[in-house]
Each structure stands twice: as C-alpha cells, then as structure tokens.
Protein backbone atom coordinates (compact mmCIF):
# COMPACT_ATOMS: atom_id res chain seq x y z
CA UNK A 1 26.65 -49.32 33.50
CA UNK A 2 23.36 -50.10 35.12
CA UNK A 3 20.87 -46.71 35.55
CA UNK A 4 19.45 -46.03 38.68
CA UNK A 5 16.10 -44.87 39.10
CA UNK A 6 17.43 -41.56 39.95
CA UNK A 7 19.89 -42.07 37.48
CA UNK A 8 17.13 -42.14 34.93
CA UNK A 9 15.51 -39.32 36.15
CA UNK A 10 18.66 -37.07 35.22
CA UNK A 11 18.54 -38.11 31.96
CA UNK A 12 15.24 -37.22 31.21
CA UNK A 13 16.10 -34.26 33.10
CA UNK A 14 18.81 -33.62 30.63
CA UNK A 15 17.07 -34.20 27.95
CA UNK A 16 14.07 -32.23 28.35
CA UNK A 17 16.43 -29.33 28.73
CA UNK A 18 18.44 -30.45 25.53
CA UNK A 19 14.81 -30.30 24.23
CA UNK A 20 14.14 -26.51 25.23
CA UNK A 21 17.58 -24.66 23.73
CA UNK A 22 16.29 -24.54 20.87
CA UNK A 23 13.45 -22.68 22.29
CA UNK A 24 15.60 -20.86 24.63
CA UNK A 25 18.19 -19.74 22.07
CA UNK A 26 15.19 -18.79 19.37
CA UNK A 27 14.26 -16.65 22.35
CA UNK A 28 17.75 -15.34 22.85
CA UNK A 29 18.38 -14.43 19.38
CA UNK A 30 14.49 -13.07 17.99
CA UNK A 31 11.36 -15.66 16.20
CA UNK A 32 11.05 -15.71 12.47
CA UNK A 33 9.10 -12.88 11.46
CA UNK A 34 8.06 -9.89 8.98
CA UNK A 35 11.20 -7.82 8.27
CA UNK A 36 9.45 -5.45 6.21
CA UNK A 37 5.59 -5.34 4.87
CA UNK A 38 3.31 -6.97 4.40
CA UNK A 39 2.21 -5.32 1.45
CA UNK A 40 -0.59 -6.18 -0.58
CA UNK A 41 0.37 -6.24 -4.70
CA UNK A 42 -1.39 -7.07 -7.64
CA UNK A 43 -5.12 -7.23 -7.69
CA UNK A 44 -7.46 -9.12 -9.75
CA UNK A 45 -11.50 -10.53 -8.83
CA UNK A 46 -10.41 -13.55 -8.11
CA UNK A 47 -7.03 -13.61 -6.20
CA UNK A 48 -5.09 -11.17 -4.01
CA UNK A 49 -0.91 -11.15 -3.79
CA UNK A 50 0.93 -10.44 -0.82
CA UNK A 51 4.66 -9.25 -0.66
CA UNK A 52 6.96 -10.16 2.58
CA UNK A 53 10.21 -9.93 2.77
CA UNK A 54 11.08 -12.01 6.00
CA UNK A 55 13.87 -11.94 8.98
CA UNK A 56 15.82 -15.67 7.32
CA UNK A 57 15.68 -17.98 4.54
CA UNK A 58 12.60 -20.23 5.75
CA UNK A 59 9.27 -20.92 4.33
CA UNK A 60 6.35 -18.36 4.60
CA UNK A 61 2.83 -18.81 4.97
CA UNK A 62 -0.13 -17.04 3.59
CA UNK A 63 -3.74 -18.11 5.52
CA UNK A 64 -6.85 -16.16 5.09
CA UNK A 65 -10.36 -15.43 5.89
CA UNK A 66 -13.77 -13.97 5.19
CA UNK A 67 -13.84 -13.63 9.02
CA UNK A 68 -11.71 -11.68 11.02
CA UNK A 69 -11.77 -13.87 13.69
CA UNK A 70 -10.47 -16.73 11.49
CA UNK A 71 -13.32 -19.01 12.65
CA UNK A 72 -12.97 -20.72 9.04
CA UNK A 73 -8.93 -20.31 7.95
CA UNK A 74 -7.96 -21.38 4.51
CA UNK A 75 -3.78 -22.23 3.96
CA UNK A 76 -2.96 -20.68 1.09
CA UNK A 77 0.33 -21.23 -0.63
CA UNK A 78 3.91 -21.66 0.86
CA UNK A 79 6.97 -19.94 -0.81
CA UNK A 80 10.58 -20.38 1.06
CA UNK A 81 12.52 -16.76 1.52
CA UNK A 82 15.80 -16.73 -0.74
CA UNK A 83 19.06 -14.75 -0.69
CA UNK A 84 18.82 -13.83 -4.04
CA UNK A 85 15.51 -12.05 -3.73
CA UNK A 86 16.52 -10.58 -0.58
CA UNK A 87 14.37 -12.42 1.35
CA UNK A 88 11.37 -11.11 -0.27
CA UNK A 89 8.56 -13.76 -0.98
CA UNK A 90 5.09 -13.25 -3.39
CA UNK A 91 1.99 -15.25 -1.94
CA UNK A 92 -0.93 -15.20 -3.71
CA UNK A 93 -4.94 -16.42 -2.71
CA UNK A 94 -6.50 -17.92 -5.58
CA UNK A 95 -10.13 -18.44 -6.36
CA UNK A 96 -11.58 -15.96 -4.34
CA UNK A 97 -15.17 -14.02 -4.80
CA UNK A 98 -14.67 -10.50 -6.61
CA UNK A 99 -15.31 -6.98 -4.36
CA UNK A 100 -14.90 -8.48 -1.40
CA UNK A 101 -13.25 -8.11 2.04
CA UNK A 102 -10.61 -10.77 3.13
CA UNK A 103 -8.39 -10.70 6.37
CA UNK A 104 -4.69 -12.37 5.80
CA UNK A 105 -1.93 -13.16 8.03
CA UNK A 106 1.35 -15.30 7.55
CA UNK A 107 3.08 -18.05 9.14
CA UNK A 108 7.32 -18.03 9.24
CA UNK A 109 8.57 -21.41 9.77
CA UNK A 110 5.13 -22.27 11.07
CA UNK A 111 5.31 -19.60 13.54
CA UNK A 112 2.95 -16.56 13.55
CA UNK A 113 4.70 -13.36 14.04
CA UNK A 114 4.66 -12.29 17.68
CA UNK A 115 4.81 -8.44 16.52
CA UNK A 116 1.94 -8.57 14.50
CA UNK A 117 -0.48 -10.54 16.24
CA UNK A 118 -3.69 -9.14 14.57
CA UNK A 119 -4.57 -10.15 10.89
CA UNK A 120 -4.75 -7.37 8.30
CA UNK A 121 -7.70 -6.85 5.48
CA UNK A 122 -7.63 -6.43 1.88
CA UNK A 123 -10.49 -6.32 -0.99
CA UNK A 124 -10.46 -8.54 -4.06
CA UNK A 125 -10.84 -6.15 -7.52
CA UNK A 126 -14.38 -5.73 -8.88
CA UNK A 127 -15.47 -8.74 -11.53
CA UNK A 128 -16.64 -5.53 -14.23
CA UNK A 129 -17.02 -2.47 -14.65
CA UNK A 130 -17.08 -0.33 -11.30
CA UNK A 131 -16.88 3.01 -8.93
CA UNK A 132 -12.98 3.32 -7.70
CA UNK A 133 -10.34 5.14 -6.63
CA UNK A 134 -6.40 5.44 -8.16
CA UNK A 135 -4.19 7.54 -6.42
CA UNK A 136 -0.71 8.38 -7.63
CA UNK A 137 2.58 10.28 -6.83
CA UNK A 138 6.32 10.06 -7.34
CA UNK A 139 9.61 11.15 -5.64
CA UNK A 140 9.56 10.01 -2.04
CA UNK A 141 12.96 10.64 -0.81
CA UNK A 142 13.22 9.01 2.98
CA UNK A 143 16.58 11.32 3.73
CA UNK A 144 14.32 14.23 2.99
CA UNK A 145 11.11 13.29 4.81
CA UNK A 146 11.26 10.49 7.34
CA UNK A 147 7.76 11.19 8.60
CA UNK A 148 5.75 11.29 5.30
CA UNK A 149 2.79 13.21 6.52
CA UNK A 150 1.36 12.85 3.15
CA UNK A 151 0.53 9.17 3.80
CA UNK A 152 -1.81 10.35 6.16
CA UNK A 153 -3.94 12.45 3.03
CA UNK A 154 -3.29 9.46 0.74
CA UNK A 155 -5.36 7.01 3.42
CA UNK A 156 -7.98 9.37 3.83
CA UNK A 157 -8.55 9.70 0.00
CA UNK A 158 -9.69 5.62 0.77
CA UNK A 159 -7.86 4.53 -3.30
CA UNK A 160 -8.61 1.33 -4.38
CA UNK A 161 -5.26 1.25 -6.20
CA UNK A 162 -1.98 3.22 -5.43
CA UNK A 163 0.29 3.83 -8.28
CA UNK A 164 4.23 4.53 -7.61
CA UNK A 165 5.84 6.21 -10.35
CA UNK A 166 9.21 6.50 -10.05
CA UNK A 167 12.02 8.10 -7.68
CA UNK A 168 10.31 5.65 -5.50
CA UNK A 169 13.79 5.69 -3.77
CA UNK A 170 16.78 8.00 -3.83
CA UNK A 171 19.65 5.38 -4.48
CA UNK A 172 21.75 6.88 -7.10
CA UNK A 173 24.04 4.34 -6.61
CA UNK A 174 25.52 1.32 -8.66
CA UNK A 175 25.63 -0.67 -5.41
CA UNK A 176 22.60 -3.26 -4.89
CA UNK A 177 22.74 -2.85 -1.22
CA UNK A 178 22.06 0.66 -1.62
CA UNK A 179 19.39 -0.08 -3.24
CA UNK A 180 17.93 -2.67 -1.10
CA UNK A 181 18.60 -0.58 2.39
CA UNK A 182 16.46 2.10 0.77
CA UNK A 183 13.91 0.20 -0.54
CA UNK A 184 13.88 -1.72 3.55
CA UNK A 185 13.85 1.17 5.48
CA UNK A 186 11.15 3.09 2.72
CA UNK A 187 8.55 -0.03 3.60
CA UNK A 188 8.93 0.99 7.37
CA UNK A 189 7.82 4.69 7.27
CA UNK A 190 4.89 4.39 9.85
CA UNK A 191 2.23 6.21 8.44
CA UNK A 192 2.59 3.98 5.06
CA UNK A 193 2.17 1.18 6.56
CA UNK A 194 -1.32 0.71 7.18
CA UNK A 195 -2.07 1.72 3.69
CA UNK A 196 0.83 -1.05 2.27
CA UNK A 197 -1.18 -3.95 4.07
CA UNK A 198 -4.53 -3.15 2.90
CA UNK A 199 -4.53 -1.58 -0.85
CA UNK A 200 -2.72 -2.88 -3.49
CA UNK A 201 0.87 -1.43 -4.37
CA UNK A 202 2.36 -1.26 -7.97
CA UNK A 203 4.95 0.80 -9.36
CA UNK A 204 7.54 1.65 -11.64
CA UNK A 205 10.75 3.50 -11.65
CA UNK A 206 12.47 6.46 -12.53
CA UNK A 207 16.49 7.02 -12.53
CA UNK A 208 16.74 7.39 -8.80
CA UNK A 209 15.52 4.34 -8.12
CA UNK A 210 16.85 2.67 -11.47
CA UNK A 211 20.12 3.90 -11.55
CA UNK A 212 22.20 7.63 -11.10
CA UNK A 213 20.57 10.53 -12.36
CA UNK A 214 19.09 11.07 -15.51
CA UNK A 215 20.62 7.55 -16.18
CA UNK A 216 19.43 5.09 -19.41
CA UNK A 217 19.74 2.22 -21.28
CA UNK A 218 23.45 2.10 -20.96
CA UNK A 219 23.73 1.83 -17.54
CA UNK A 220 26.06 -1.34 -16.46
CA UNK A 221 24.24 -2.22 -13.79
CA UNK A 222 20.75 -2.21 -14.72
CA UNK A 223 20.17 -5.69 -14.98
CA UNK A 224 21.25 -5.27 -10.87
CA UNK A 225 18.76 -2.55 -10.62
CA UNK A 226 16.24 -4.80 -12.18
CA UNK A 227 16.77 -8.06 -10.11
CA UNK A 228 16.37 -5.85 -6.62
CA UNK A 229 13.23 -4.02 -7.89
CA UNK A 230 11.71 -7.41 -8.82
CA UNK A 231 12.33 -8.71 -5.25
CA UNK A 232 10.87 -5.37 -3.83
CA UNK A 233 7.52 -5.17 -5.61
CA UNK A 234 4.45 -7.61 -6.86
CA UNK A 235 3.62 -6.07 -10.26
CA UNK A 236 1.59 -8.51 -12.26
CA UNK A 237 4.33 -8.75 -14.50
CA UNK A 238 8.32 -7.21 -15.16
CA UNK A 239 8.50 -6.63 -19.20
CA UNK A 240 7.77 -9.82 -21.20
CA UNK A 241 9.83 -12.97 -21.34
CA UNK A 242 12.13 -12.00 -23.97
CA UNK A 243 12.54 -8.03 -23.07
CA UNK A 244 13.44 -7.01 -19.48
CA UNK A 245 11.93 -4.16 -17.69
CA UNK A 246 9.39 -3.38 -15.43
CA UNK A 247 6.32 -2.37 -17.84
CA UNK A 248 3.09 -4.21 -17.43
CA UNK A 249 -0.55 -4.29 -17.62
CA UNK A 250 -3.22 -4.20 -14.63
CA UNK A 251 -7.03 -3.96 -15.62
CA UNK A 252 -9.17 -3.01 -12.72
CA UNK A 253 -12.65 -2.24 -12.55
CA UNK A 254 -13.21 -1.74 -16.45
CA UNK A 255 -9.80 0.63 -16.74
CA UNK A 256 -6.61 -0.28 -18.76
CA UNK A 257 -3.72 0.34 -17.13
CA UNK A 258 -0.38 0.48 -19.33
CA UNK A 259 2.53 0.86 -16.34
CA UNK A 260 5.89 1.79 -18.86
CA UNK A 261 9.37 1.31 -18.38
CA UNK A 262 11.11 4.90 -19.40
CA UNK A 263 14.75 3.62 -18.21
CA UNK A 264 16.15 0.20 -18.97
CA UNK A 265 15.62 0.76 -22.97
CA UNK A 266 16.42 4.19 -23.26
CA UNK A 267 18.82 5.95 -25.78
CA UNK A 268 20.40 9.38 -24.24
CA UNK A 269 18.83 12.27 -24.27
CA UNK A 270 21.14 14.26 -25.92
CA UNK A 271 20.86 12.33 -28.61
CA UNK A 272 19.29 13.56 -31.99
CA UNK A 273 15.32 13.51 -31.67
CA UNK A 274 14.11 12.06 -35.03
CA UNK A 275 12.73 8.94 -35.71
CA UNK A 276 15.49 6.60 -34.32
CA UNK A 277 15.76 7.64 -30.99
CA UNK A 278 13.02 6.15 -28.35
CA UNK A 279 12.75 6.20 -24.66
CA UNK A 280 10.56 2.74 -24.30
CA UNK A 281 12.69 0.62 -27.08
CA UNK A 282 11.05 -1.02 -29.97
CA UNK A 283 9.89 -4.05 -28.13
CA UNK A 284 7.99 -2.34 -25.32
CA UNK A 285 5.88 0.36 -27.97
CA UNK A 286 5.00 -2.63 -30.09
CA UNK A 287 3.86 -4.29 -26.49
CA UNK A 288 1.78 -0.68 -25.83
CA UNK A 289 0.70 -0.29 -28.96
CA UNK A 290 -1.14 -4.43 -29.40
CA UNK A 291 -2.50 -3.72 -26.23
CA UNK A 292 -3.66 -0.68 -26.87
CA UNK A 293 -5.69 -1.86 -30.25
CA UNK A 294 -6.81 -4.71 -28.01
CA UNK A 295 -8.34 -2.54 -25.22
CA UNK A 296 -12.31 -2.37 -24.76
CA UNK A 297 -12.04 0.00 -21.86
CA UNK A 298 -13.40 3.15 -21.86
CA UNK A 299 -10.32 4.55 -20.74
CA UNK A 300 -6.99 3.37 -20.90
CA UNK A 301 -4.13 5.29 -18.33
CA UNK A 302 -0.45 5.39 -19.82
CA UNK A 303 1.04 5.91 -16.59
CA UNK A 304 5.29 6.63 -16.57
CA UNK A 305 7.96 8.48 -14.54
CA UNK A 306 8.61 11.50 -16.88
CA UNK A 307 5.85 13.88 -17.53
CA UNK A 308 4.34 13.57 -21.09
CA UNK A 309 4.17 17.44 -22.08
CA UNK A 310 6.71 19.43 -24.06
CA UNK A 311 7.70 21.76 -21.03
CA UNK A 312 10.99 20.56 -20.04
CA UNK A 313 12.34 20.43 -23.49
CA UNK A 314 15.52 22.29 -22.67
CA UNK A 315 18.98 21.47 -22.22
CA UNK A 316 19.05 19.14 -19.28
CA UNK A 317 15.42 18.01 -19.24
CA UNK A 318 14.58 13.90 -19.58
CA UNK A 319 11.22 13.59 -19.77
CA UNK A 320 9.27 12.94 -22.77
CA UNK A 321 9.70 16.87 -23.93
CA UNK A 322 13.34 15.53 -25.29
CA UNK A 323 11.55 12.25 -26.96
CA UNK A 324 9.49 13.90 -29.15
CA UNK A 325 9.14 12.08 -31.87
CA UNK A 326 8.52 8.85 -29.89
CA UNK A 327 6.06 10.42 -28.10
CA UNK A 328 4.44 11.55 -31.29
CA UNK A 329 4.60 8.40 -32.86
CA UNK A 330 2.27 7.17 -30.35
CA UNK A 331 -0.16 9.76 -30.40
CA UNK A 332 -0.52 9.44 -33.74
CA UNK A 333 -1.06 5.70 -33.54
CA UNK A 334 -4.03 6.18 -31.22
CA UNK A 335 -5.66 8.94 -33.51
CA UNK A 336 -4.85 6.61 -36.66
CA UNK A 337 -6.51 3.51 -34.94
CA UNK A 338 -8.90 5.40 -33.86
CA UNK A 339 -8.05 4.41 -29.95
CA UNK A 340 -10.39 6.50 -27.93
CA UNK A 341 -10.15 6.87 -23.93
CA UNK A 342 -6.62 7.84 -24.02
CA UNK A 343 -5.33 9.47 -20.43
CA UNK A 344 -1.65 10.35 -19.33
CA UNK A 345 -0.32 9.98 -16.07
CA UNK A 346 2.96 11.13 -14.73
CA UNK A 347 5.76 12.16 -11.62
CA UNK A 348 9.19 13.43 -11.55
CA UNK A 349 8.95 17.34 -11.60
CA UNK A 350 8.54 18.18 -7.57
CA UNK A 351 5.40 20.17 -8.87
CA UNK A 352 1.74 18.97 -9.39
CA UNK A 353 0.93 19.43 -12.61
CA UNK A 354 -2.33 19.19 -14.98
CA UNK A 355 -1.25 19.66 -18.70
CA UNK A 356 -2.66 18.83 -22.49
CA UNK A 357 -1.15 18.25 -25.61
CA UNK A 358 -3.93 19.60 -28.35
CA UNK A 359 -3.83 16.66 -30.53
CA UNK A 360 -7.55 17.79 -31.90
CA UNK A 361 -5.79 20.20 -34.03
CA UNK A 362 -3.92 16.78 -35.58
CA UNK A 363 -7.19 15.26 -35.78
CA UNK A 364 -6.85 13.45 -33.10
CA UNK A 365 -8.27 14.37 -29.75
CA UNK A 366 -6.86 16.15 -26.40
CA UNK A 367 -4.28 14.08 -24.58
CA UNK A 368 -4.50 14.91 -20.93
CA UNK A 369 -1.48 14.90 -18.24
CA UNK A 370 -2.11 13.94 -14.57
CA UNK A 371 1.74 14.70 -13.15
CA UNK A 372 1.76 14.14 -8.95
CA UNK A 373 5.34 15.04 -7.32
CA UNK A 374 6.56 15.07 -4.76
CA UNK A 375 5.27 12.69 -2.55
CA UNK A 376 8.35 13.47 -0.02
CA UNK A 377 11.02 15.73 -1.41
CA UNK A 378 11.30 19.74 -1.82
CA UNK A 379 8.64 21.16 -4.25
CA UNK A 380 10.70 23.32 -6.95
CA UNK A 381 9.21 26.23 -9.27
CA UNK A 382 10.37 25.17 -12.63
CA UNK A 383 6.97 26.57 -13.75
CA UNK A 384 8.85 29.94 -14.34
CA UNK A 385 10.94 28.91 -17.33
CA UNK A 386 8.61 25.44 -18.49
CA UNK A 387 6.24 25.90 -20.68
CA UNK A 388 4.10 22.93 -22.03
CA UNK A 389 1.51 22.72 -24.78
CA UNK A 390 -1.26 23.94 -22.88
CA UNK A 391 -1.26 24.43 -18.75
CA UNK A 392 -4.93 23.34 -17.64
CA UNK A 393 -4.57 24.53 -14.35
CA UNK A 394 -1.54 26.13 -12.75
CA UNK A 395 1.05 24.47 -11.17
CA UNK A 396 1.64 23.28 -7.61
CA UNK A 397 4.13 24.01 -5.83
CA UNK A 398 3.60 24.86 -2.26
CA UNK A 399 4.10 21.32 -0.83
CA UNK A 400 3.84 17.47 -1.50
CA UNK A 401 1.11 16.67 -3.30
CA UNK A 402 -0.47 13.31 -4.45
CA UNK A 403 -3.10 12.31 -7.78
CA UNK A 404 -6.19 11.09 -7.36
CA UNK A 405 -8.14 9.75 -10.20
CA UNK A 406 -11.63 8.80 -9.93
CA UNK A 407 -13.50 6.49 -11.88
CA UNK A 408 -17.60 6.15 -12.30
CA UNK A 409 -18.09 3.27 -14.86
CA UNK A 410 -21.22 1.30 -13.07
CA UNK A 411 -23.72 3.28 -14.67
CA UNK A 412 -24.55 5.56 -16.88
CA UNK A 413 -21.71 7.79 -18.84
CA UNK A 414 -18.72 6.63 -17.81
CA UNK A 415 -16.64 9.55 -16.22
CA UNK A 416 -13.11 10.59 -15.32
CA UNK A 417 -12.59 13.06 -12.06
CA UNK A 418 -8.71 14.17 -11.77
CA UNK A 419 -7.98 16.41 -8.69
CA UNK A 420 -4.35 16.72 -7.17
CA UNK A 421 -4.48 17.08 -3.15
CA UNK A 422 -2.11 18.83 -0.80
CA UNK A 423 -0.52 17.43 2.63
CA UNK A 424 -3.52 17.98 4.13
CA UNK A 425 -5.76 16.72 1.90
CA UNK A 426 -7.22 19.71 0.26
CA UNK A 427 -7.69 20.05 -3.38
CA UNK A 428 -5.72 22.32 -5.06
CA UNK A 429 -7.46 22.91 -8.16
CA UNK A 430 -11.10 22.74 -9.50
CA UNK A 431 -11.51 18.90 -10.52
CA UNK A 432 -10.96 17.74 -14.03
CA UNK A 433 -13.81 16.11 -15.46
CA UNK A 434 -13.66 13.91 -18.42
CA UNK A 435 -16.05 11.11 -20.67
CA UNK A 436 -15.25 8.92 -23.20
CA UNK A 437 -16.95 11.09 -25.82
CA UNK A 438 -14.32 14.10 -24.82
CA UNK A 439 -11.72 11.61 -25.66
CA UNK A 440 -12.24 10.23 -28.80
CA UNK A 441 -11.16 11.81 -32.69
CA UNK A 442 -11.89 15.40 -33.61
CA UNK A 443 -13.42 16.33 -30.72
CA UNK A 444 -11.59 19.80 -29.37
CA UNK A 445 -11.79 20.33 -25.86
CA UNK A 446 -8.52 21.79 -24.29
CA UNK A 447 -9.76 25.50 -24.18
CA UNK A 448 -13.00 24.84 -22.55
CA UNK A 449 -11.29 22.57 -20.18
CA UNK A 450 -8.45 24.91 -19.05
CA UNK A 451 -8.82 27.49 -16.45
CA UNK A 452 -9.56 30.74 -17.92
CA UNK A 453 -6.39 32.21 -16.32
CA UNK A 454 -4.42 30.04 -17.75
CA UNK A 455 -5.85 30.39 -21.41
CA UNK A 456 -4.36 34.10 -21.14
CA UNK A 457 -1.02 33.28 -20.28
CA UNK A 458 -0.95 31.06 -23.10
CA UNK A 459 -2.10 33.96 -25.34
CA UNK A 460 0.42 36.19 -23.97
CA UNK A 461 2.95 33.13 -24.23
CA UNK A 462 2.53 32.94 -27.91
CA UNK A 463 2.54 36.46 -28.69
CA UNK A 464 6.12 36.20 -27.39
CA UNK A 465 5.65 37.50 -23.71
CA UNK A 466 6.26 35.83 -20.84
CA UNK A 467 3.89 33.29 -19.61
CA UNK A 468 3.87 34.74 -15.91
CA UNK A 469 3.21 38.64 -16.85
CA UNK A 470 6.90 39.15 -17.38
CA UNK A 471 9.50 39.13 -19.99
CA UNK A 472 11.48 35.74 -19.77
CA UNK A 473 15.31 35.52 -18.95
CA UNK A 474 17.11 35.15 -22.33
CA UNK A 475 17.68 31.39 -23.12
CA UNK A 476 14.49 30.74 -21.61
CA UNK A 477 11.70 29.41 -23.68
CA UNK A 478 9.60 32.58 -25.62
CA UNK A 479 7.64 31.29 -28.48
CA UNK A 480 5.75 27.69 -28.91
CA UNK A 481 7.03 25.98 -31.88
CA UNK A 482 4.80 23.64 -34.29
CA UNK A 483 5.16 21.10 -32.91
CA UNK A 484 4.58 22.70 -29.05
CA UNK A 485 7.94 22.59 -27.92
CA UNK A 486 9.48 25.71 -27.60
CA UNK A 487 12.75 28.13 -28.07
C-alpha cells in the first residue's frame, strides 16, 4: 500500500498519541510517589538513613544537598520497593561531614513526587562528644487519639533523637495486615510528620505492637510480627545474625544507647522468678552485657518497653517487677564490673514516672528510671496500689506526657537533665540532674535526689501504712520486701 503524504501524517498522528497514554493513563490512575514518610532513621557523623515506603514496586531515589536550593545535587543510592517489605525502602547518604545540615528528597521511578515538591532537612550526628537532646515516650494508640497534640510539645522540645518504646501501635492481632494498616495510617498523623522527616526515628516494641497483650516468646506469629516491624522502621540493626529481635545499639554524641527486645525471647510471666526465667533470653544479656564492659561513655541508657522498678510486681503485671532476678542479674553485673554511667529508660504504664532502685545499699550505685507514657492513650492511676523501690518524684497522670533527656558532654562535667513534659509542653516535675560521679560504685544518692514529699510516703510505706496517707485495700501491696518488691 503506498502512504500518502497525508497518509503519513496520520500515522505520526497516531503515534504521537500512542506515545502520550502512557502519560495520560499515569495521569488517570495517580504518579509514583511517597505512600507514607519520609522518615529519617538511624544517625551516625557520617551518613544519614531515610525510610519510604512508596505507592508500587519501582525503584526509589535518595538525592541530597548542603543547599536547599539543590544548586549542587548528589544521587545517592537506589533501592527498588518490594512486596515483601511492604513497599518500604532504607536509603542511606554515605560520607557526609558530622553536625551538619543536609536537605533530601527522592525520586520514584525517576519521577519526583508531585505532593511533596519541597525538599526536607536533616542533621548528620556529632563526630564526639556533644550538647543534645533525646526525647522518649510509649503507647500511641491512633483509635484513641487521631490528632496527637503531643507531637506538637515533642517538636518544640527541638530532640536530636526520638526514642519509641513500645505500644508504638495498638494491633493486638495475629494478622500482618493489621499490623501494617496501623503502622500506615500511624506515619500519617499530621502533626508527626514534620518531626518524622527531620530527626531521626528508632524504636522498639512492646506486646501491642509485637503481638496480643501481655504476649511472649511463645507467640506463633512473632517471626510475622518481626518481618513487618523490620519493613516499618530503620534501626541500625534487628538482634544479631544468629538471634532475632529488634535490640540494637546507637551511639550518639558520646552516649551508649542499648535499645532491648523485652518480647520475642521472653518466658511467661507467671512463671517461677528464680534464676531460669529471663525476659531478654540468654543471647541478647550476653549481647548487653559485652557491650556494656566495652562502653567508654559516660553514660550508657538501657532503654525498653516495661518499666525497670519493682512496682507492678503483682498478679497481672509484665514489666520487669515480675523478672526479678533477671533484672538483678544485671545490676549486679554492672556493680561487679564496675560499669559506671548506668541510666534506665522506660514506657508502658499510661503514667510518667521517675523511679530508683537503691542499688548503693548492694554496693553498687542508684539505678535511675525515666518511664514516659502515654504518648496518645488514657493516662491511668495505678500509682494508688504500685509501689516501686523508691518514687523520685510523683507520678503523672493528668495527661500524655513525653521524656526528655538532656545531655551536656562538650565540656566540663558531663551532666544528665531528665524532665517529663505535659501536652503542652510544661514540665511536670523539678528536673533530675545527674553526673557520672553520682553514678558510679558506693556512691548513695537516692534520698537526696528524691523529692522530700516523696521520701515521707516511703517512710510511712515501710512502716506498713499506705503510701498515699491511707490504709491500702487488702491484697494491695503494704510492706517493701528485701529485695524491694512488695506484699
């Protein structure tokens, strides 16, 4: 058949719209794109991580800048989204100058995304020792609290670092998808979002984000729970190589961090507490304990989901108050190794809480307990029949609350500043102030530490009165045993 000039022209015609449907239908059915985040993950001087999770299976992007206006853009490195991490990527920048400011944005099969057209800025870690910010909380529970008004006190703090620990989600559910709705919609709350793209994010979990409630180490589907968690977060690391889990070490600006794993290892808690039962496994406390002889930091932060005290001790409680002798065994490795610098961090209670275990009168030293909860969920009084070793300050319970630690290593003594801060960002207490020499063997400092107030109800606690002024209920704790737990 012999073409016509206009002939000709129809085809090219033709095929200049053949040409466009893929254009036109891409604008039919949406662009590749963010589905959730970004949100920046684990730190270090010389590299920052970024976690998408995008709309399709298709390669993402990472480019950055020292200039916002991209003048100078370096292509960092290409990962390609996957169904089996729920289309959740890591990209990290590599060989980067410490302390400093970088602007990111990322490409989704070579396309920016059109609904966040302006870049986003995050700081590489300090190369030493430095002035920061950590701030902390647990239990955020999206049915509850859709609007998260705390996020809003947690950006004006200005952290460095934010620490999830635990009940980061309410899934209790044996159902992945559950899991991975929660954890998509969580990553959407509005006034987190800002503070997701700029400082990093890492976490761990607690049972309502690792399995049912008060669930353990004999939960069928925690290696489920594990894979989805993996694809959710950028932890520098998810156990070791031969012990699963989602424990790991950060160092940041001359601090230790030990991030545990209280779930996939544990034994029940209604099991007998002597030597054999354990809460982190045998694996993970050798892990703690080599790192913890290792350490050069002035302090080191154990941070986990369940608080560290022996308040909650009674039938029904699954914190470290029914692990005991775990808990002890560590303790009593730092005072025997003469580990100094030791602080506690903790969530899971719905109240802020500031608590010490005495170990001076072991010869060790004071082990202090920084417990933020909730960050979003109902704030519940189980002050009134909880009694730890020694209450610093009194409890809060009057709304969501979130931990902020604050750390003064550039010069000088090295110094510790605890204060827990309300929805609106007031502190609730006076701040906590501790040095490396106030952590360190024989050195006694829990009762010039604690609020005076609280120092009496202790005294009438242990004369067998109730800590509150008032007789307790019976089968509520009266008298402090030896070893601090109580009746």
């Amino acid at each position: 058949m012999k073409l016509t000039r206009r002939g000709l022209g129809r085809l090219a015609a033709m095929g200049t719209l053949l040409g466009a449907l893929p254009r036109a239908l891409a604008e039919a059915t949406g662009y590749p794109r963010a589905l959730q985040g970004p949100m920046i993950g684990a730190p270090g001087p010389d590299h920052f991580s970024v976690w998408v999770r995008a709309s399709g299976l298709f390669d993402v992007t990472l480019e950055y800048s020292t200039d916002r206006d991209f003048s100078s853009v370096t292509v960092g490195p290409t990962a390609r989204a996957r169904a089996g991490d729920e289309g959740c990527v890591v990209l990290r920048a590599e060989g980067l100058r410490p302390d400093t400011d970088y602007w990111y944005r990322l490409r989704y099969a070579g396309e920016h995304d059109r609904f966040q057209p302006l870049p986003h800025c995050t700081r590489t870690a300090p190369a030493g020792n430095a002035d920061f910010r950590v701030a902390f909380g647990s239990c955020c529970r999206l049915q509850f609290d859709p609007d998260q008004r705390i996020w809003n006190t947690v950006r004006a703090l200005e952290p460095d670092l934010f620490l999830w620990l635990g009940d980061n989600i309410y899934a209790d559910s044996d159902q992945a998808s559950t899991l991975v709705d929660l954890y998509g919609r969580g990553r959407a709350v509005e006034r987190l979002e800002p503070l997701l793209r700029s400082t990093p994010q890492l976490a761990t979990w607690d049972d309502h984000d690792f399995g049912c409630n008060d669930s353990d180490g004999r939960s069928p589907f925690k290696a489920e729970s594990l894979r989805v968690f993996r694809s959710f977060w950028a932890n520098p690391a998810f156990g070791e190589p031969d012990n699963p889990g989602v424990y790991f070490r950060q160092h940041y600006g001359g601090v230790d961090f030990f991030v545990l794993d209280g779930r996939y290892h544990r034994d029940p808690t209604g099991q007998v507490d002597d030597a054999n039962k354990t809460m982190l496994g045998p694996r993970q406390k050798a892990w703690l304990k080599r790192g913890l002889k290792a350490s050069r930091a002035p302090f080191k932060v154990l941070a986990i989901g369940g608080g560290w005290s022996a308040a909650e001790n009674e039938d029904g409680g699954d914190s470290w108050g029914v692990y005991l002798a775990e808990r002890n065994e560590i303790f009593d490795f730092i005072r025997d190794q003469g580990i100094g610098g030791v602080v506690c961090i903790s969530g899971d209670s719905h109240m802020g809480e500031l608590n010490c275990i005495p170990r001076s009168e072991q010869g060790g030293y004071d082990i202090y307990d920084f417990c933020s909860s909730p960050l979003a969920q109902m704030p519940a009084s189980k002050n009134l029949r909880q009694v730890p070793e020694v209450r610093v300050r009194d409890t809060w319970t009057r709304s969501v609350n979130v931990g902020l630690m604050r750390f003064d290593l550039a010069g000088g003594t090295p110094t510790l500043t605890y204060t827990l801060h309300d929805v609106m960002g007031e502190p609730v207490w006076e701040p906590l102030v501790l040095t490396p020499d106030d952590l360190r063997n024989g050195v006694r400092t829990w009762d010039r530490k604690s609020d005076p107030k609280e120092l009496e109800r202790l005294q009438r606690f242990r004369e067998g009165k109730g800590y509150y002024g008032y007789d307790p209920p019976d089968g509520w704790p009266s008298r402090p045993h030896s070893d601090g737990s109580s009746d």
